[in-house]
C-alpha atoms as a PDB file:
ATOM      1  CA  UNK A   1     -27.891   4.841  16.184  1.00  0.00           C
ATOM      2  CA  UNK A   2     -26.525   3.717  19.644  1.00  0.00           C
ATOM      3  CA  UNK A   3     -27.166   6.468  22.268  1.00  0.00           C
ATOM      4  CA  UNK A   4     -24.799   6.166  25.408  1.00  0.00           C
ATOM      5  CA  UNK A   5     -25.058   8.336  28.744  1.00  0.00           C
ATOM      6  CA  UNK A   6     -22.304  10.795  29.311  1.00  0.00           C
ATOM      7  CA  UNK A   7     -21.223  10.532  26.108  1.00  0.00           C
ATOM      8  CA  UNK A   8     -19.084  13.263  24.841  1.00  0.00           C
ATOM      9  CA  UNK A   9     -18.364  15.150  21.384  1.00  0.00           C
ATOM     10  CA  UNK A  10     -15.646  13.059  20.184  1.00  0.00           C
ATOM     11  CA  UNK A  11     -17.781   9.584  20.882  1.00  0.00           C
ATOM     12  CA  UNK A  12     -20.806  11.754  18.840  1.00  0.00           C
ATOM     13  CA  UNK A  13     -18.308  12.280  16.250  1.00  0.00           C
ATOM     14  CA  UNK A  14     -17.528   8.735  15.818  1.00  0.00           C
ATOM     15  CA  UNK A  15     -20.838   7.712  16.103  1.00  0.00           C
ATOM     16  CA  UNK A  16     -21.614   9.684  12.971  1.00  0.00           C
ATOM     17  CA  UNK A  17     -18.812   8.630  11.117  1.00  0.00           C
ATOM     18  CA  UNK A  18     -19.077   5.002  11.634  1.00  0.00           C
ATOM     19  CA  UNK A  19     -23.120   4.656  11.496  1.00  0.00           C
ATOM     20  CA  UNK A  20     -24.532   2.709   8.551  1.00  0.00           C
ATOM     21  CA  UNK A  21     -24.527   3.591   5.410  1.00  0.00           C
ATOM     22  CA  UNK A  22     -27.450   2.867   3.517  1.00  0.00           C
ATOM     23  CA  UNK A  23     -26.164   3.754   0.191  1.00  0.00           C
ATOM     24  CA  UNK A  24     -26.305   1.213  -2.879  1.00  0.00           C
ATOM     25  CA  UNK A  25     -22.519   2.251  -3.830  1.00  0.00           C
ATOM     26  CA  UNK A  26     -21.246   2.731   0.107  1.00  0.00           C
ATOM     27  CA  UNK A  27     -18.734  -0.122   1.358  1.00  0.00           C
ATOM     28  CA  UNK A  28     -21.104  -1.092   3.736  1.00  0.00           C
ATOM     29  CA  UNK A  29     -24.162  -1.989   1.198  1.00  0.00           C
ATOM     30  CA  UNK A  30     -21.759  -3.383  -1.245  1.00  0.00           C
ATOM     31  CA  UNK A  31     -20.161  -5.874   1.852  1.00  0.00           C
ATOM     32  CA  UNK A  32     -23.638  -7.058   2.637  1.00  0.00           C
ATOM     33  CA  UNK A  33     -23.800  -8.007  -0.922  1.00  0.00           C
ATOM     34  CA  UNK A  34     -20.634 -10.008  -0.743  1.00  0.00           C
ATOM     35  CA  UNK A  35     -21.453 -12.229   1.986  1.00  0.00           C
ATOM     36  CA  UNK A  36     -23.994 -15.343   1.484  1.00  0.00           C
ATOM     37  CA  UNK A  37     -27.334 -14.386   2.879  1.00  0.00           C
ATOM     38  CA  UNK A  38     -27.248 -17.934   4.384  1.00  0.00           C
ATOM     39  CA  UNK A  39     -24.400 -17.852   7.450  1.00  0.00           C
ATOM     40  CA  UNK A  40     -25.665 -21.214   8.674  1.00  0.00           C
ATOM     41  CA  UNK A  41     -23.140 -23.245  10.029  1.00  0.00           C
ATOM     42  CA  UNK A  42     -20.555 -20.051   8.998  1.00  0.00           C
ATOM     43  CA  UNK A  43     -18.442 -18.326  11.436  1.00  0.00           C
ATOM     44  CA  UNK A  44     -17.572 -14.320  10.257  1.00  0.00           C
ATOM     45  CA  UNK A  45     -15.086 -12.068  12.627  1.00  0.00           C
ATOM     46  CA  UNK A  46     -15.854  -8.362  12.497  1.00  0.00           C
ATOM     47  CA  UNK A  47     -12.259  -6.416  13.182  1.00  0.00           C
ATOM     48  CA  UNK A  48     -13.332  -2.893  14.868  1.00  0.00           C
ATOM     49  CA  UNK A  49     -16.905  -3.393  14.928  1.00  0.00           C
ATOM     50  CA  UNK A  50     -18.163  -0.301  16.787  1.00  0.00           C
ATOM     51  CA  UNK A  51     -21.855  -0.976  18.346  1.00  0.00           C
ATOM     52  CA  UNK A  52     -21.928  -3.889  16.296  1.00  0.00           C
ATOM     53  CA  UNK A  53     -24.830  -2.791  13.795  1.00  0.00           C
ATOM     54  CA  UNK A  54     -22.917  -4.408  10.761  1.00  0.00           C
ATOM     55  CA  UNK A  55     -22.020  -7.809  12.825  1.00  0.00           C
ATOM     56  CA  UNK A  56     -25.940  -7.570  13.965  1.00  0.00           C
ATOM     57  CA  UNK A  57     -26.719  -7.908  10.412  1.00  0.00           C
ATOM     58  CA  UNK A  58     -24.577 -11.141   9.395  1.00  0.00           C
ATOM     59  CA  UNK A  59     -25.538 -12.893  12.536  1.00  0.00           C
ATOM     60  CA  UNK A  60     -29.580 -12.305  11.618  1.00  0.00           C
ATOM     61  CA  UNK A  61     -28.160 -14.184   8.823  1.00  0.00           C
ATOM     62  CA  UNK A  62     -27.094 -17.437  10.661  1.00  0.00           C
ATOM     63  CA  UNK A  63     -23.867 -16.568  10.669  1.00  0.00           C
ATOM     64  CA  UNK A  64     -22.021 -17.677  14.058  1.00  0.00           C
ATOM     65  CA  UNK A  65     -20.654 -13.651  14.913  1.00  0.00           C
ATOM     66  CA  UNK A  66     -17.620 -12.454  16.292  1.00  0.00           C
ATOM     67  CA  UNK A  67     -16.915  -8.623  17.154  1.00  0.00           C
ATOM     68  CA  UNK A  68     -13.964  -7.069  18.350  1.00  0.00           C
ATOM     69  CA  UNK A  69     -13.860  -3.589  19.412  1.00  0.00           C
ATOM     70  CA  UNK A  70     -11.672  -1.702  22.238  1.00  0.00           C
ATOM     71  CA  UNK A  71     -14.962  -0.553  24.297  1.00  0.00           C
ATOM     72  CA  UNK A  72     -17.609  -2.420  26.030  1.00  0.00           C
ATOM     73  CA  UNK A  73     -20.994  -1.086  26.107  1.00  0.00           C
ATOM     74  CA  UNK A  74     -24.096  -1.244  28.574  1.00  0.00           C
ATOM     75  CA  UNK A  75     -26.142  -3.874  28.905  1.00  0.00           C
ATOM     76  CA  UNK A  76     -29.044  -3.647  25.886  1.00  0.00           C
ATOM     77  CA  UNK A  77     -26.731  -1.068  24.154  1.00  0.00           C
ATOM     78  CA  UNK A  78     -24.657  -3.946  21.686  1.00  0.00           C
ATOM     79  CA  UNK A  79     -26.361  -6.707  20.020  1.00  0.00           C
ATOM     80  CA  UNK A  80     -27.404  -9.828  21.882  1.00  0.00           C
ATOM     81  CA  UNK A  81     -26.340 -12.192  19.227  1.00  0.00           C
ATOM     82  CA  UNK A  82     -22.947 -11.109  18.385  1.00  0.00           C
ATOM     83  CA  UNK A  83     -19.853 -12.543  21.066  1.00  0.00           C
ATOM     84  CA  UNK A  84     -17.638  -9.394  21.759  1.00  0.00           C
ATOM     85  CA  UNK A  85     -14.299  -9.270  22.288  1.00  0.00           C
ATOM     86  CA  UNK A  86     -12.915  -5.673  23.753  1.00  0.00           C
ATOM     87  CA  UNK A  87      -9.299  -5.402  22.977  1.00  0.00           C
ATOM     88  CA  UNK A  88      -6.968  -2.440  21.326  1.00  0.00           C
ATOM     89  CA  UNK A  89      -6.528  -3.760  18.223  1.00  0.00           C
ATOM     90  CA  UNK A  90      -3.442  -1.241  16.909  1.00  0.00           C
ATOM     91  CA  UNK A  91      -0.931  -3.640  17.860  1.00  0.00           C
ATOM     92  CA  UNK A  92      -2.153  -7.328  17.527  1.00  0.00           C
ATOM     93  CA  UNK A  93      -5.468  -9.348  17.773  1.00  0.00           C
ATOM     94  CA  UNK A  94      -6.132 -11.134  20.875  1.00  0.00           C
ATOM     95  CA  UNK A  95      -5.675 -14.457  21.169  1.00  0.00           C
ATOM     96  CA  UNK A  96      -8.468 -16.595  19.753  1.00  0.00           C
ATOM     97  CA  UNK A  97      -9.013 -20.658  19.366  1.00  0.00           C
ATOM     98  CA  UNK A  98     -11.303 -20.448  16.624  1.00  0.00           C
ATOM     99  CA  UNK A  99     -11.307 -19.664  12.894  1.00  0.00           C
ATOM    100  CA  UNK A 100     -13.352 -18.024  10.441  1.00  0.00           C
ATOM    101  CA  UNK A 101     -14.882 -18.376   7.023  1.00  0.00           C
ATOM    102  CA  UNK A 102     -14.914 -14.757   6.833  1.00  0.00           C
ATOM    103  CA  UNK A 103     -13.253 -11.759   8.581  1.00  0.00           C
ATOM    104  CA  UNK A 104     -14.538  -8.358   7.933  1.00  0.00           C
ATOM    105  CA  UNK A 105     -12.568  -5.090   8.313  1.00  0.00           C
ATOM    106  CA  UNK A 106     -14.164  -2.279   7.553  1.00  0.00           C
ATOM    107  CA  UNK A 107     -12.812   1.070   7.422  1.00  0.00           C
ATOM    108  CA  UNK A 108     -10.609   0.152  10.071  1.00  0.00           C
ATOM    109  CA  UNK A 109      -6.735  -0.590   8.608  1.00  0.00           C
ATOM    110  CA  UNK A 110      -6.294   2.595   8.180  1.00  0.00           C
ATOM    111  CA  UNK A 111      -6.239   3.797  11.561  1.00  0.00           C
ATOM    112  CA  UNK A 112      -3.843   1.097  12.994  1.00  0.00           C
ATOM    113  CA  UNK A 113      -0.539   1.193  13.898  1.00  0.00           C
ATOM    114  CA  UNK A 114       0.565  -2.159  13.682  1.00  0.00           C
ATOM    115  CA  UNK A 115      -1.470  -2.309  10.134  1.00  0.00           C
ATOM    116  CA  UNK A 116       0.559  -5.468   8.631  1.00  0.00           C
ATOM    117  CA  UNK A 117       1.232  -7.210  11.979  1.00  0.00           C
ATOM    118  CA  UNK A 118      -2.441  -7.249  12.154  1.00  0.00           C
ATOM    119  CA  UNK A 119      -3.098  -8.867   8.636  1.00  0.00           C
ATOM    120  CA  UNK A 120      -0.684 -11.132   9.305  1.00  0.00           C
ATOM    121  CA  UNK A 121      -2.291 -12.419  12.644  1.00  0.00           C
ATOM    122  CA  UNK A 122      -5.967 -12.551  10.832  1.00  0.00           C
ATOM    123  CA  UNK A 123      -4.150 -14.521   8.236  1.00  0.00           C
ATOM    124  CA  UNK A 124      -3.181 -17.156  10.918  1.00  0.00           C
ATOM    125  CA  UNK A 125      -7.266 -16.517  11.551  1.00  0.00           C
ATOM    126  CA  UNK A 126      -9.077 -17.632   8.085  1.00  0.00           C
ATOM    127  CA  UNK A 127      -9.842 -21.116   7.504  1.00  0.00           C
ATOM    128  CA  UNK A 128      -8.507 -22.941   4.522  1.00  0.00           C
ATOM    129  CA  UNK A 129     -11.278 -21.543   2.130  1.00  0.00           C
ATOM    130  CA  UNK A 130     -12.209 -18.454   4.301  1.00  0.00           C
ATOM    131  CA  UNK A 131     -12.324 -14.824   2.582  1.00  0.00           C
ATOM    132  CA  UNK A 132     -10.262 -11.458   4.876  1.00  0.00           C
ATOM    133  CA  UNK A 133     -12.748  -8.674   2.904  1.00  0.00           C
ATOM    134  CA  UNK A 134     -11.953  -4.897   4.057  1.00  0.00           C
ATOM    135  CA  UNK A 135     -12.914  -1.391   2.705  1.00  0.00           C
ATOM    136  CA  UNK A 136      -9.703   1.106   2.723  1.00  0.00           C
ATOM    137  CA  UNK A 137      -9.250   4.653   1.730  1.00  0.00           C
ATOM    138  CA  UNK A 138      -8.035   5.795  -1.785  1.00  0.00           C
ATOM    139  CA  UNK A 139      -5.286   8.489  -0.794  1.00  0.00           C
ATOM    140  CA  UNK A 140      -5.232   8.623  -4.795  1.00  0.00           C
ATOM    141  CA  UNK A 141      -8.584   9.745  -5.386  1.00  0.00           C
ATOM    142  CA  UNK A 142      -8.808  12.930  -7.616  1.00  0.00           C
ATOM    143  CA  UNK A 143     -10.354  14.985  -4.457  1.00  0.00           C
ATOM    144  CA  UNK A 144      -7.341  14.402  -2.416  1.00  0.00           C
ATOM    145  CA  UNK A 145      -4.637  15.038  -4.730  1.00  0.00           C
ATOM    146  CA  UNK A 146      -6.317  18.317  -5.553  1.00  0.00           C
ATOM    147  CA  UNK A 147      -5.966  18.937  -1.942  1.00  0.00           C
ATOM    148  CA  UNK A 148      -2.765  18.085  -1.334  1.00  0.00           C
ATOM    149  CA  UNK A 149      -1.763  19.732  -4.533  1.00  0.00           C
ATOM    150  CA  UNK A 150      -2.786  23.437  -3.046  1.00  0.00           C
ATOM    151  CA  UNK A 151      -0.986  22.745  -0.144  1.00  0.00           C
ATOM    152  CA  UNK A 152      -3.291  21.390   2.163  1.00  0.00           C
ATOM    153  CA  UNK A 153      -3.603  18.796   5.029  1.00  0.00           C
ATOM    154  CA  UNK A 154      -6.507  18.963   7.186  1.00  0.00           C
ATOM    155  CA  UNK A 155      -7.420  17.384   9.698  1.00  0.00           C
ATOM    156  CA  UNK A 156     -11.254  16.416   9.273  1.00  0.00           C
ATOM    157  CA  UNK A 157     -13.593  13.993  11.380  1.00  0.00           C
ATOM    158  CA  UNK A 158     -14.146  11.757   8.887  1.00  0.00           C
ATOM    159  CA  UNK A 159     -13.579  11.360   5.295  1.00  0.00           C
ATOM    160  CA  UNK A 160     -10.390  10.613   3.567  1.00  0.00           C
ATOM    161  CA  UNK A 161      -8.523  13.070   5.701  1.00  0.00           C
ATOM    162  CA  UNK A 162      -9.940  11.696   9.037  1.00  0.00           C
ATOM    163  CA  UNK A 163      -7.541  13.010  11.472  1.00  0.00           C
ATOM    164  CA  UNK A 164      -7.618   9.497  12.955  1.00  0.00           C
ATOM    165  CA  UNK A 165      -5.945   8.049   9.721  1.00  0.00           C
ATOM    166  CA  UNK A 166      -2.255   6.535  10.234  1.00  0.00           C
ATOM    167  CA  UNK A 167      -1.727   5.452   6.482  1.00  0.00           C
ATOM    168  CA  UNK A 168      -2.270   6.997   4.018  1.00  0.00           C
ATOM    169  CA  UNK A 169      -1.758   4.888   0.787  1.00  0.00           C
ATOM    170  CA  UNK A 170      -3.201   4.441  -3.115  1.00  0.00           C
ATOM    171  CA  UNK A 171      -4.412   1.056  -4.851  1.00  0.00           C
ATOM    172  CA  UNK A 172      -0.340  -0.015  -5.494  1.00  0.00           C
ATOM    173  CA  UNK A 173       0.532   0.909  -1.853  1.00  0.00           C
ATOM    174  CA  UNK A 174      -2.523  -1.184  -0.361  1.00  0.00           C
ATOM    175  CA  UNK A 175      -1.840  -3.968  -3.267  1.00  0.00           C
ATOM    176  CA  UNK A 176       1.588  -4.589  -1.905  1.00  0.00           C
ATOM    177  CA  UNK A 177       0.729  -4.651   1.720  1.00  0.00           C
ATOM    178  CA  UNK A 178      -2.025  -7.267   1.043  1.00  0.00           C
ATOM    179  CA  UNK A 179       0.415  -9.583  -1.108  1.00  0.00           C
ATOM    180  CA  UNK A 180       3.446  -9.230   1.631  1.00  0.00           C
ATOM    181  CA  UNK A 181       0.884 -10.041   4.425  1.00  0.00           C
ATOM    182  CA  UNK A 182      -0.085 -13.570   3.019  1.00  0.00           C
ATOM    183  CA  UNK A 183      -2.887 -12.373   0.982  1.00  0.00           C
ATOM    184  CA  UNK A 184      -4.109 -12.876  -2.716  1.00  0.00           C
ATOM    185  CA  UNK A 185      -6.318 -10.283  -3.911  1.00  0.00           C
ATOM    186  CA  UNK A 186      -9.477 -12.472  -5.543  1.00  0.00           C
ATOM    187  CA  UNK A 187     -11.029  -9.171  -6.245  1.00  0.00           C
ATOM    188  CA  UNK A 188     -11.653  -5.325  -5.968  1.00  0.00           C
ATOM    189  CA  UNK A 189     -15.066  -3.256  -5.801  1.00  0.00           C
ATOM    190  CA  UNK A 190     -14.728   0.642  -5.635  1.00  0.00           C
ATOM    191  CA  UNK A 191     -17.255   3.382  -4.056  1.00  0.00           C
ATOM    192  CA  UNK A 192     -17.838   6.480  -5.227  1.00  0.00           C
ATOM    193  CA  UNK A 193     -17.381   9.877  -3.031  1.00  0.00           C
ATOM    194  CA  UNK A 194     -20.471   9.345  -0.587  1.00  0.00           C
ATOM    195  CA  UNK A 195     -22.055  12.401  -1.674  1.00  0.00           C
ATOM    196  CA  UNK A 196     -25.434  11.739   0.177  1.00  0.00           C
ATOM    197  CA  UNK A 197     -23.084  11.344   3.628  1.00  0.00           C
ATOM    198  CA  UNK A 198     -21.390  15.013   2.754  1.00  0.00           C
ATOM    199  CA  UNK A 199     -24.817  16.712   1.401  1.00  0.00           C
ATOM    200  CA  UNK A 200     -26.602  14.945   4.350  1.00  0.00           C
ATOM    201  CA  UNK A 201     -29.236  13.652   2.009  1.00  0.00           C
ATOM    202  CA  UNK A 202     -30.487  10.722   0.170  1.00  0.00           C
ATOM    203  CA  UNK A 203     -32.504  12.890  -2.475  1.00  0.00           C
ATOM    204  CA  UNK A 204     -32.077  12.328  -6.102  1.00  0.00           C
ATOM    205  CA  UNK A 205     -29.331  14.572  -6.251  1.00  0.00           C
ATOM    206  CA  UNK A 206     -26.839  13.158  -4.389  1.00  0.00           C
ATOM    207  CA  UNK A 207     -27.728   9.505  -5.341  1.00  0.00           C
ATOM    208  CA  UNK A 208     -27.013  10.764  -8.826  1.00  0.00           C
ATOM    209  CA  UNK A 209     -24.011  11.950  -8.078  1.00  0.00           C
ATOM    210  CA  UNK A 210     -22.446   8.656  -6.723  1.00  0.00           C
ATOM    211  CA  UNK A 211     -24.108   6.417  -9.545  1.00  0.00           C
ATOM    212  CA  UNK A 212     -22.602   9.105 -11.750  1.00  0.00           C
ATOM    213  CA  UNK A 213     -19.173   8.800  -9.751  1.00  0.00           C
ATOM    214  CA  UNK A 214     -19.131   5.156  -9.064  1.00  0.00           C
ATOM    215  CA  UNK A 215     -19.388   4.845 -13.137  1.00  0.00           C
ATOM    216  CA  UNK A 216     -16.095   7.216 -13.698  1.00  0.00           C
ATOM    217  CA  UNK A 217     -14.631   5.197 -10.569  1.00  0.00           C
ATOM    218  CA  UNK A 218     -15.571   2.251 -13.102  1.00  0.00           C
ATOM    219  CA  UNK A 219     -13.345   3.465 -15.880  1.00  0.00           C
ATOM    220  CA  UNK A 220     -10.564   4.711 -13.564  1.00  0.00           C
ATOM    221  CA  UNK A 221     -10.806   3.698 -10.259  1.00  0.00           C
ATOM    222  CA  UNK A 222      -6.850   4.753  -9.110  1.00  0.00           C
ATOM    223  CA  UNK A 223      -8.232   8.103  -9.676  1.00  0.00           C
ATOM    224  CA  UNK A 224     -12.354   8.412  -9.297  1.00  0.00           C
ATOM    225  CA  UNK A 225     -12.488   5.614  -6.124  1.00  0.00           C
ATOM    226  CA  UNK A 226     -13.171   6.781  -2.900  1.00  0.00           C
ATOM    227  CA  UNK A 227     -12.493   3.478  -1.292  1.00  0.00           C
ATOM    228  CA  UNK A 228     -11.506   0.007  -2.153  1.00  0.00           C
ATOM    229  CA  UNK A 229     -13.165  -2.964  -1.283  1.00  0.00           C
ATOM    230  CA  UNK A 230     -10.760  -5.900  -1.609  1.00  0.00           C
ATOM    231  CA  UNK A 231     -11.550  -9.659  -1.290  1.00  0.00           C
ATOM    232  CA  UNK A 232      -8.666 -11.297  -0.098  1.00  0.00           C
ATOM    233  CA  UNK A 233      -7.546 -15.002   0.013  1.00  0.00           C
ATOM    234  CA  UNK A 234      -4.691 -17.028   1.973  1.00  0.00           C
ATOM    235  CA  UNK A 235      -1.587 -17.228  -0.038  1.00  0.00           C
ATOM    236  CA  UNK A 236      -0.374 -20.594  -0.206  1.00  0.00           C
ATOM    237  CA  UNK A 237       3.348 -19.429  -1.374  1.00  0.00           C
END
């Protein structure tokens, strides 16, 4: 984990929320298993890429890496061999010349503003044959209807009611946005509810309980999936 001076509590916070997870079932394990462990000769944008610790990992790969991100950080604090962009990404991506075989955006649609302007731009972005893959929130997911249902909306740090969230949507509402945008959906993978992230521990226990989860998620994923992971493709339409 990145360590910055004068950071304060709400940088901490997101430093938690967006650090690797090293779970078999999280989105972040089961993107690194989606993407060719051979990037040479590849180019791969990562959309809201934090200290770039994901974007560190493709371009040990080979891959030619991208990050954008709306901070800079201090010299020998952000990966060496990952180009950075800084730009606010809620409205539009900045202008680039080059396109991608892949562009990654994790855990990051949901807190835009301008969420389908954006997919529209990184459509413009992909190369003929290149693959959008994000990881979104299930608004659907058993745990926050039940919520909802006792009359409940908090506002939490991270999680599916991250008070940083702008949309809130389930699999049909995220479906439609990806097909209006330009986007065929190739495929979808689901994660379970991160229990070792909310127990703070990767015992037995709470691996367990996310195998155990990610199987129901399996079965039912509208209802048991935490997140989606969606591989997208251009529409040619």
């Amino acid at each position: 984990m990145v360590t910055r001076e004068g950071m304060g509590a709400t940088d901490t916070l997101a430093q938690q929320s967006y650090s690797f997870k090293a779970s078999p079932w999280s989105s972040h394990s089961q993107i690194l298993g989606l993407i060719p462990q051979d990037g040479a000769g590849l180019s791969l944008l990562d959309v809201g890429c934090w200290d770039g610790n994901m974007a560190a990992r493709f371009a040990d790969r080979g891959f030619q890496v991208t990050g954008i991100e709306r901070q800079s950080w201090p010299a020998g604090q952000f990966p060496s061999n990952v180009k950075l962009i800084v730009a606010d990404l809620h409205h539009e991506i900045p202008p680039l010349s080059e396109r991608f075989d892949y562009i990654l955006c994790a855990d990051v649609l949901e807190h835009l503003l301008e969420c389908p302007k954006v997919l529209v731009q990184l459509r413009s972005l992909l190369k003929p044959n290149g693959r959008l893959i994000v990881s979104v929130p299930n608004s659907g997911n058993f745990y926050f209807r039940a919520v909802v249902l006792s009359g409940r909306f908090p506002q939490d740090e991270k999680g599916l009611f991250d008070r940083t969230h702008i949309h809130f949507r389930v699999w049909s509402g995220w479906r439609e946005l990806f097909v209006q945008s330009g986007y065929n959906v190739a495929s979808v993978l689901l994660t379970p509810v991160p229990f070792s992230v909310f127990l703070n521990s990767q015992n037995g226990l709470a691996r367990g309980l996310e195998w155990l989860f990610w199987r129901f998620a399996s079965v039912w994923k509208t209802l048991f999936a935490y997140q989606f992971i969606v591989i997208l493709e251009r529409s040619h339409e």
